[in-house]
Protein backbone atom coordinates (compact mmCIF):
# COMPACT_ATOMS: atom_id res chain seq x y z
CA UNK A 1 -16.07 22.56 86.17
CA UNK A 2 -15.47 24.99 83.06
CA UNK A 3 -16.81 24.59 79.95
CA UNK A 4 -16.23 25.93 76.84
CA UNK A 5 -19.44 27.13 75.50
CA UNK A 6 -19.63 29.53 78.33
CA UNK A 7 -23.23 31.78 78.31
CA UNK A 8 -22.94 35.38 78.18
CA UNK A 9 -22.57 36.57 81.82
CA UNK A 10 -22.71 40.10 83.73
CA UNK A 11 -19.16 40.91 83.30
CA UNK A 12 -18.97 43.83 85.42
CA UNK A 13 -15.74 45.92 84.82
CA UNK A 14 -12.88 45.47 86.39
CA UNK A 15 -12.19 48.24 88.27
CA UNK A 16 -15.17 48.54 89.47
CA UNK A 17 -15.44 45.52 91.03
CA UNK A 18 -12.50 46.52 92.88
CA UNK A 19 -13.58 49.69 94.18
CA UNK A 20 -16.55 48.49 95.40
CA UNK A 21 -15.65 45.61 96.62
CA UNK A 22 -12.21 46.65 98.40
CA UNK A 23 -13.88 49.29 100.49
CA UNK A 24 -11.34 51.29 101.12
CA UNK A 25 -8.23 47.87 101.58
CA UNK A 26 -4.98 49.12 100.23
CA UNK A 27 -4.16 45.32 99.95
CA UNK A 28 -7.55 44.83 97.94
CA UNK A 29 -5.87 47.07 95.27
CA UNK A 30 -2.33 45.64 95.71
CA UNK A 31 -3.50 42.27 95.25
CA UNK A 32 -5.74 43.42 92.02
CA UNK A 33 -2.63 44.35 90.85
CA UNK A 34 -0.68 41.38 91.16
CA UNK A 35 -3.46 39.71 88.96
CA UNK A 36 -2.17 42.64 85.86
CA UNK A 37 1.19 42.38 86.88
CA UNK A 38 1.97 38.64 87.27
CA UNK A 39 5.67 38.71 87.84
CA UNK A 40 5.02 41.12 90.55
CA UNK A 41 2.54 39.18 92.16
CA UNK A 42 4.34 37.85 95.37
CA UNK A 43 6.02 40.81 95.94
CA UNK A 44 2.54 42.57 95.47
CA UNK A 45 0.49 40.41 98.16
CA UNK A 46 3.21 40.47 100.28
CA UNK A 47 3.24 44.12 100.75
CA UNK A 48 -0.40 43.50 101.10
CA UNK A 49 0.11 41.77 104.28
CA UNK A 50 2.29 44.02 105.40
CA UNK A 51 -0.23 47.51 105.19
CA UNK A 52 -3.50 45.97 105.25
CA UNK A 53 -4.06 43.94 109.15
CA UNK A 54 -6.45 40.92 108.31
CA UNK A 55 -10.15 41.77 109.43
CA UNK A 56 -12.32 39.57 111.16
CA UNK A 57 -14.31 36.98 109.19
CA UNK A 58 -17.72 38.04 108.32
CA UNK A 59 -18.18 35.50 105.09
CA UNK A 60 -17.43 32.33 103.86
CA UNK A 61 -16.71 31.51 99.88
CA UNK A 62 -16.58 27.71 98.61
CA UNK A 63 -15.51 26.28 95.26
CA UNK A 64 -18.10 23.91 94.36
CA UNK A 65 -16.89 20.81 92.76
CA UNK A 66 -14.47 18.71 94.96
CA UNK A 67 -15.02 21.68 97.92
CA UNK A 68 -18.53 22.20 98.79
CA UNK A 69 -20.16 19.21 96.92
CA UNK A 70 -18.65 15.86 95.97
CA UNK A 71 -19.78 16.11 92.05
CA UNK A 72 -16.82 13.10 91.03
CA UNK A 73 -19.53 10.38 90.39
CA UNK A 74 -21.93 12.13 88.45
CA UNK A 75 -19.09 13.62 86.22
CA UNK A 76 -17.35 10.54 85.82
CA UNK A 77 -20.72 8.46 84.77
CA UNK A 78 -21.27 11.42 81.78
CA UNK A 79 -17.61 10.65 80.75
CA UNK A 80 -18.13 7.04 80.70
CA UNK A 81 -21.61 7.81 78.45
CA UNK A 82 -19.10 9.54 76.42
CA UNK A 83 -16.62 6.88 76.67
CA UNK A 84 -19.37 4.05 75.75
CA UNK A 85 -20.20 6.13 72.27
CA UNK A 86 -17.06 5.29 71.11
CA UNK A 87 -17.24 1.36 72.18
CA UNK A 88 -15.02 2.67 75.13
CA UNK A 89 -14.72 0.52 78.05
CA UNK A 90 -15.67 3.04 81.78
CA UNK A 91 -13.05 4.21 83.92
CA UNK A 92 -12.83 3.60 87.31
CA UNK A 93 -14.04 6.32 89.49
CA UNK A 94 -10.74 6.37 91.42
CA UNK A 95 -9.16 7.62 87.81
CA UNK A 96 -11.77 10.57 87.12
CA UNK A 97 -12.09 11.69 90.75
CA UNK A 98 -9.02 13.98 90.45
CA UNK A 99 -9.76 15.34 87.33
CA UNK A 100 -13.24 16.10 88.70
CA UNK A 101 -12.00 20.07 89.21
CA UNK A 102 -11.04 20.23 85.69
CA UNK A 103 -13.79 20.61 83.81
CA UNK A 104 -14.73 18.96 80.47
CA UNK A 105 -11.39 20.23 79.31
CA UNK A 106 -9.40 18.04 81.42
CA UNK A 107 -11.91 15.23 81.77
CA UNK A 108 -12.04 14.37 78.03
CA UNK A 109 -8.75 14.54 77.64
CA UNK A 110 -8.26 11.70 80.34
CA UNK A 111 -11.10 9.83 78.86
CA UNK A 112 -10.25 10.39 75.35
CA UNK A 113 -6.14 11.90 75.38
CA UNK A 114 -7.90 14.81 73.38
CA UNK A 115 -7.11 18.79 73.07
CA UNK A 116 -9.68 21.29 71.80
CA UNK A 117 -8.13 21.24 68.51
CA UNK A 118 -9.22 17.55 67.68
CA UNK A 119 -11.71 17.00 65.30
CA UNK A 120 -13.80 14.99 67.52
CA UNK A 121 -13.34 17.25 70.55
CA UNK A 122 -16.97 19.26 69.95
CA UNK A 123 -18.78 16.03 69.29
CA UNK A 124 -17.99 14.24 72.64
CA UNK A 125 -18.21 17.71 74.67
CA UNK A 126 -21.28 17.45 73.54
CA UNK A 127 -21.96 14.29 74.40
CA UNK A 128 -20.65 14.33 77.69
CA UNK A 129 -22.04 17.44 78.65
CA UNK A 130 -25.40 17.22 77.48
CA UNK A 131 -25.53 13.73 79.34
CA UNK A 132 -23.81 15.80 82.67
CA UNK A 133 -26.62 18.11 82.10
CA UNK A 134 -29.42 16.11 82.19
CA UNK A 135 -27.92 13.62 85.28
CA UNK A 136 -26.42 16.21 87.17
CA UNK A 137 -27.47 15.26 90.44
CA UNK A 138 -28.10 11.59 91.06
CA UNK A 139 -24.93 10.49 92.71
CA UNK A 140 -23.82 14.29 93.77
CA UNK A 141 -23.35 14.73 97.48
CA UNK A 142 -22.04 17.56 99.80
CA UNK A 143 -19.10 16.51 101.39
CA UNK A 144 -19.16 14.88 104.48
CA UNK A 145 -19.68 17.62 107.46
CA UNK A 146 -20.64 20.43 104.88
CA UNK A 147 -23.82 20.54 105.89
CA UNK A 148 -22.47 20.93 109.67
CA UNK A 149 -20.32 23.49 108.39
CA UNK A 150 -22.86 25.58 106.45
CA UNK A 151 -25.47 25.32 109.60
CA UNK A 152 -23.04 26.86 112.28
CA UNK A 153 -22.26 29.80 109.89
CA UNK A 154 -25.70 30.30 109.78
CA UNK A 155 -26.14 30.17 113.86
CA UNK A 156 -23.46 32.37 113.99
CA UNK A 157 -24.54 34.66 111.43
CA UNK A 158 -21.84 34.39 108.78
CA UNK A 159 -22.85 34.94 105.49
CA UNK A 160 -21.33 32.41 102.82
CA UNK A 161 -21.74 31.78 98.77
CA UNK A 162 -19.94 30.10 95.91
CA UNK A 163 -16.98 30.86 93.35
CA UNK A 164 -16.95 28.40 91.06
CA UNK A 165 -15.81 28.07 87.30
CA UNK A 166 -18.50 26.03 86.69
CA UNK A 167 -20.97 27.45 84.16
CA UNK A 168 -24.22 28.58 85.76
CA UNK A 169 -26.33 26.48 83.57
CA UNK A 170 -24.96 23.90 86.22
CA UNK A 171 -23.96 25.69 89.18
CA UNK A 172 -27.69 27.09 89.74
CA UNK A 173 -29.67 23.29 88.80
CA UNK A 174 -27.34 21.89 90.90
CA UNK A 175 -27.32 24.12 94.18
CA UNK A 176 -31.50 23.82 93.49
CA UNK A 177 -31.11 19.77 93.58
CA UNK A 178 -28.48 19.89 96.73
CA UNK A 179 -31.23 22.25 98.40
CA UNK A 180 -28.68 25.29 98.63
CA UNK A 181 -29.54 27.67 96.19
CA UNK A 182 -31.62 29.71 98.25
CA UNK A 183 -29.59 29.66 101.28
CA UNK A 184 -26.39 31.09 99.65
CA UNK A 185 -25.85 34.46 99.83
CA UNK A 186 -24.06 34.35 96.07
CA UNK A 187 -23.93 32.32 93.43
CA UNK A 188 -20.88 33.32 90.71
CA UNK A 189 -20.51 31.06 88.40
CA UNK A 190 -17.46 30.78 85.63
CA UNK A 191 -19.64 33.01 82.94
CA UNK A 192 -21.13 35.43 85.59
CA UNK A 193 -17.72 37.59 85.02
CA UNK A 194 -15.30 38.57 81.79
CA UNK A 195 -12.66 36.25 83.95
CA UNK A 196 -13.12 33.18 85.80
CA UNK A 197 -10.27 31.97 88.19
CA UNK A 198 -7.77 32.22 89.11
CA UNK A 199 -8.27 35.55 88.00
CA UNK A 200 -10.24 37.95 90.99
CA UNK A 201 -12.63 39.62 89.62
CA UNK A 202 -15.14 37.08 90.45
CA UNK A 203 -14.05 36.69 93.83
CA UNK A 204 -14.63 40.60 94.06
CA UNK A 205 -18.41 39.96 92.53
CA UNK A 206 -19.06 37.58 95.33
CA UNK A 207 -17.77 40.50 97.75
CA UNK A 208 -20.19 42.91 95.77
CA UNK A 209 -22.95 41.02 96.29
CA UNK A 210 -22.50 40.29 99.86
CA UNK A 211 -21.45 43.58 100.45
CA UNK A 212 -18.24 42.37 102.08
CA UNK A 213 -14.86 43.31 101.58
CA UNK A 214 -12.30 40.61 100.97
CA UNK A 215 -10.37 40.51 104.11
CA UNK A 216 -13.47 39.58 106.01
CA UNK A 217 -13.86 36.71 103.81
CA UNK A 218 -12.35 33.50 103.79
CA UNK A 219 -12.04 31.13 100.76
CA UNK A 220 -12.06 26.91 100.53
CA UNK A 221 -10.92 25.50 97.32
CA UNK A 222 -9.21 22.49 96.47
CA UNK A 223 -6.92 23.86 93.48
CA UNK A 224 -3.93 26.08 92.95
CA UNK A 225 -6.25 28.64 91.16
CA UNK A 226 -8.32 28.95 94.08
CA UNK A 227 -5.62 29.91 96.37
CA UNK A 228 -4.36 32.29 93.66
CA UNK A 229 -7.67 33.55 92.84
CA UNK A 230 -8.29 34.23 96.78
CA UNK A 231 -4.81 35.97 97.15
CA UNK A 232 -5.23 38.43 94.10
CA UNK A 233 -7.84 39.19 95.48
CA UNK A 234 -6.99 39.79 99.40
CA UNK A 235 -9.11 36.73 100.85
CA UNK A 236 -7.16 34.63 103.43
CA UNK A 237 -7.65 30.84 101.00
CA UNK A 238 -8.04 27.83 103.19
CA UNK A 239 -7.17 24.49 101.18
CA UNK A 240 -9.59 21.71 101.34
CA UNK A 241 -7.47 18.34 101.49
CA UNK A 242 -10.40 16.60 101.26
CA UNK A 243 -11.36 17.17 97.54
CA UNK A 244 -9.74 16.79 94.13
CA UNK A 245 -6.17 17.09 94.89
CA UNK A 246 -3.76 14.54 93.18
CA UNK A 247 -1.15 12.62 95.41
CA UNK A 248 2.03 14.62 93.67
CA UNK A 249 0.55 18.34 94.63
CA UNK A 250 2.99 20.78 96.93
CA UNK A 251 0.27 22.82 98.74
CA UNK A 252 2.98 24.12 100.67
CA UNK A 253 3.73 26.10 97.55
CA UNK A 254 0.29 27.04 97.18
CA UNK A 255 0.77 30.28 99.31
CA UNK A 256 -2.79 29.33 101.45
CA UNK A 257 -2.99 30.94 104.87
CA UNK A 258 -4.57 27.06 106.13
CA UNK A 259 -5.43 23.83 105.25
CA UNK A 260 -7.87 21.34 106.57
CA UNK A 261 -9.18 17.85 106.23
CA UNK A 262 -12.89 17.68 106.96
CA UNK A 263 -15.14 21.34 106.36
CA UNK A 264 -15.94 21.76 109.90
CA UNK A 265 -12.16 22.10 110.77
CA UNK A 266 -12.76 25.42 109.03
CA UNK A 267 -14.63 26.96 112.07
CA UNK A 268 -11.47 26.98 113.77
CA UNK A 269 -10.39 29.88 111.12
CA UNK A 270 -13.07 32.14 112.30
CA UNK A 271 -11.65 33.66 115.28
CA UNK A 272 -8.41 35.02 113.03
């Protein structure tokens, strides 16, 4: 979920991220690349492919909302608070659920068919978000076989974290409520960065942080930025069919290495 008062987060440089972070992966720095250069960018991560073999997968990276966490009803209740301010009837959840990845951006403008520019736009962000803020974990679950997932990396030793664009004024409250926080080896969150994604630098924080470099890790989203986010910045991106996806998307044009349909189909990508 983005937002647009973002706080002021570490924004580590650029460049550095990627030379610590890359360790050394030609296709760490071709793929950086393809994030300056955007027409480029397929040509770019395909040469990536070419001179950098994959490694082995020694970390695991989730988007959070409609990935790790099913965070639909909770959002869709603070839109409907919004929604009832206004004498608005609710929407059904089935309507909101796949605009659940889209932050309050997206969200108001299905409840409300608003832009940033309109002049009640500030009042009901408020509204909703201050509402999201203080209920932000009373309907949330993880996903269904998440928390399977999560316990055999941590049998097998595999560290993983999040990437999300959700601000951490959320991301951390909620990770606390799920009972997560501690157990993830990193937290980046949409302000953490100068960028969020699809953009890599903070992909190449989490990598920082774990001390990993990107082609050991592996990335589950459930939206086109994720997958571009993970290819910019070398990570082989899994799609997560299960989360916020419309019915119209082409994920074959998504450019992800895999795709699966419940999280612990993702253990089958560990042996790559």
């Amino acid at each position: 979920m983005t937002d647009d008062r973002m706080l002021s987060g570490c924004a580590t440089p650029l460049l550095e991220d990627c030379r610590v972070a890359a360790t050394g992966s030609l296709s760490s720095v071709l793929c950086l690349l393809s994030s300056v250069f955007c027409p480029l960018s397929s040509v770019l991560c395909l040469l990536s492919s070419v001179f950098c073999p994959l490694s082995s997968v020694k970390a695991i990276l989730f988007d959070l909302d409609g990935t790790f966490a099913d965070t639909a009803p909770d959002l869709a209740a603070a839109l409907n608070h919004a929604r009832a301010s206004r004498q608005l009837p609710p929407l059904p959840p089935d309507i909101v659920r796949p605009q659940a990845s889209h932050g309050s951006r997206g969200l108001l403008k299905l409840g409300f068919g608003i832009e940033p520019d309109a002049p009640d736009y500030d009042v009901l962000r408020d509204i909703f978000l201050d509402y999201y803020e203080s209920n932000i974990c009373v309907h949330t679950r993880l996903f269904p076989g998440m928390a399977e997932l999560v316990a055999a990396l941590e049998q097998r030793g595999i560290r993983w974290g999040i990437v999300t664009n959700k601000p951490q004024r959320y991301t951390v409250p909620l990770m606390q409520a799920l009972g997560y926080a501690e157990r993830a080896a990193c937290l980046v969150s949409g302000d953490t960065c100068a960028h969020a994604k699809p953009h890599p630098e903070p992909m190449l924080k989490a990598c920082e942080l774990m001390g990993i470099a990107p082609t050991q890790c592996l990335y589950l989203g459930d939206d086109l930025r994720d997958m571009q986010a993970a290819n910019a910045a070398a990570m082989r991106g899994i799609i997560a069919r299960y989360g916020y996806i419309s019915a119209d998307a082409r994920l074959d044009s998504w450019g992800a290495h895999g795709i699966i349909d419940i999280p612990t189909e993702l253990l089958d990508y560990l042996t790559l």
